[in-house]
Protein backbone atom coordinates (compact mmCIF):
# COMPACT_ATOMS: atom_id res chain seq x y z
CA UNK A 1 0.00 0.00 0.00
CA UNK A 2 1.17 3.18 -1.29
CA UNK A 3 -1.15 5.02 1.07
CA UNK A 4 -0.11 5.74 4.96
CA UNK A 5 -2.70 4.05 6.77
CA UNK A 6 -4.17 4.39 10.17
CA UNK A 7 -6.22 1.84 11.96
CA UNK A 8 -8.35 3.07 14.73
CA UNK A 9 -9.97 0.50 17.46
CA UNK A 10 -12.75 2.23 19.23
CA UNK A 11 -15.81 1.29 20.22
CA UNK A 12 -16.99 5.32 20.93
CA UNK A 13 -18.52 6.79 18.01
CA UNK A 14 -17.21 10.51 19.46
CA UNK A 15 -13.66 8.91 19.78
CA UNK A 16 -13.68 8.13 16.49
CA UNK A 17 -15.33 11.31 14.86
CA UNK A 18 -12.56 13.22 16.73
CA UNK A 19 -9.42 11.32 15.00
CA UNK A 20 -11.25 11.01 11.94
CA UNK A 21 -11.94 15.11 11.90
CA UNK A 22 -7.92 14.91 12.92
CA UNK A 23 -6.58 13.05 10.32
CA UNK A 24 -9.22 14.49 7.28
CA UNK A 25 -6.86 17.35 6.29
CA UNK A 26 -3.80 14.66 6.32
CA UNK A 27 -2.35 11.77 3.90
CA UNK A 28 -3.70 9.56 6.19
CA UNK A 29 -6.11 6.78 5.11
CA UNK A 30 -8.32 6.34 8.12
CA UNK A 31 -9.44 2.55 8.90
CA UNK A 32 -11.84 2.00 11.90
CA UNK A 33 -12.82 -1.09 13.99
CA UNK A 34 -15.33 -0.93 16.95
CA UNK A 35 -14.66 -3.95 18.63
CA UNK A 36 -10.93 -5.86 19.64
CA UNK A 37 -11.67 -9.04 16.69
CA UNK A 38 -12.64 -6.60 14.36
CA UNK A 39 -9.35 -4.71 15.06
CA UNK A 40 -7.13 -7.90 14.79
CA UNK A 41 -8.66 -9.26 11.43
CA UNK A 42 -8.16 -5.61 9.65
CA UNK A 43 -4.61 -5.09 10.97
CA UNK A 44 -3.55 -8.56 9.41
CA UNK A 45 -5.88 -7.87 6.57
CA UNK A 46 -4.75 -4.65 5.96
CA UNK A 47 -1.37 -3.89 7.64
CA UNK A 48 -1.80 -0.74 8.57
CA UNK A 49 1.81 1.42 9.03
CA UNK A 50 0.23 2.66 12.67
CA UNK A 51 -2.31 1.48 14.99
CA UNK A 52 -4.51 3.26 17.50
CA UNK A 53 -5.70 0.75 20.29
CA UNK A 54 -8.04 1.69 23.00
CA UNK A 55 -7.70 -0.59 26.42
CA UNK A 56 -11.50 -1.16 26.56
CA UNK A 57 -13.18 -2.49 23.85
CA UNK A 58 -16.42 -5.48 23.26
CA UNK A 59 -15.30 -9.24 22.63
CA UNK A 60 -11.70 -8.59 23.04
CA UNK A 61 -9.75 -6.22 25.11
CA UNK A 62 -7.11 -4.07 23.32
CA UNK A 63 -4.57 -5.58 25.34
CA UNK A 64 -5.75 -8.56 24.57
CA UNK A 65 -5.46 -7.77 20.67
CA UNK A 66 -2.22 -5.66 20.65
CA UNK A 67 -0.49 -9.08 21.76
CA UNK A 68 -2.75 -11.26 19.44
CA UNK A 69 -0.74 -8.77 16.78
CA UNK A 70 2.50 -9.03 18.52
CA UNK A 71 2.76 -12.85 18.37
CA UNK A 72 2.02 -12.54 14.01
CA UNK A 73 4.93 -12.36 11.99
CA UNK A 74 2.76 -9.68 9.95
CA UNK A 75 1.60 -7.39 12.61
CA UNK A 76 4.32 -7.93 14.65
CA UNK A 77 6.62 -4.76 14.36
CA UNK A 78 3.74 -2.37 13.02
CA UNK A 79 3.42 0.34 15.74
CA UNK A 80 0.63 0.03 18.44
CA UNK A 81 -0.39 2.83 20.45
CA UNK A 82 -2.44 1.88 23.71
CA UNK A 83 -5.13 5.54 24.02
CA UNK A 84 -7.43 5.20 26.90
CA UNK A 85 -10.01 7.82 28.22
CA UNK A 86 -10.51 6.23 31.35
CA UNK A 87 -6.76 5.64 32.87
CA UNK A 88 -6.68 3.37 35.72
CA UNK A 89 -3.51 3.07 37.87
CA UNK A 90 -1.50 0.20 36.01
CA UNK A 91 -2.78 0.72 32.70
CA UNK A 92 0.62 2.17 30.97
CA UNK A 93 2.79 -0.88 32.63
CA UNK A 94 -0.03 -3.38 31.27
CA UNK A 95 0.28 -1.96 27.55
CA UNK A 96 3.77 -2.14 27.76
CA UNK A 97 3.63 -5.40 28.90
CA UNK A 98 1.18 -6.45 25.74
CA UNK A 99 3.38 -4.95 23.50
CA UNK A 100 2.30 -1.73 23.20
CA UNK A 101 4.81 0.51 21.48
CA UNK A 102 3.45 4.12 23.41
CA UNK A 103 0.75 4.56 25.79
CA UNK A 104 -1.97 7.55 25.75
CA UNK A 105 -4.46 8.57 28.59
């Protein structure tokens, strides 16, 4: 892919119309999940060059999927960055822990 693409897993439909109002005036191709699966199939699908993972998402957590996309050969080096509105105490050792390249709160 020619095209710098970002991958967005977020299940808040505000979240989401905030990066994608962001990243409009960009480069940036803009790819958006609302659930952790979701996230993990597009990022192998798709291989995104950056990944925006929120910690609390439906059927899988994004820690959960940032070290489903560690362990893949494909995914494995593409950068994941843990964003969380709701920081609890812990939460930037845990992402590092997944794999998580940064951390957000």
């Amino acid at each position: 892919m020619s095209e710098r693409t970002v991958l967005y897993v977020e299940d808040n439909e505000y979240n989401r119309k905030i990066v994608r109002l962001l990243l409009k005036p960009t480069s940036y191709r803009l790819i958006e999940a609302t659930d952790g699966e979701t996230g993990v199939a597009l990022a192998q699908e798709m291989l995104p060059q950056l990944i925006l993972m929120d910690v609390q998402l439906p059927k899988m957590s994004g820690l959960d999927a940032t070290r489903i996309l560690r362990q893949d050969p494909r995914t494995s080096q593409i950068p994941i960055v843990v964003i969380t509105s709701f920081a609890l105490s812990g939460d930037r050792e845990r992402a590092a822990a997944a794999g998580a390249s940064g951390y957000l709160a």
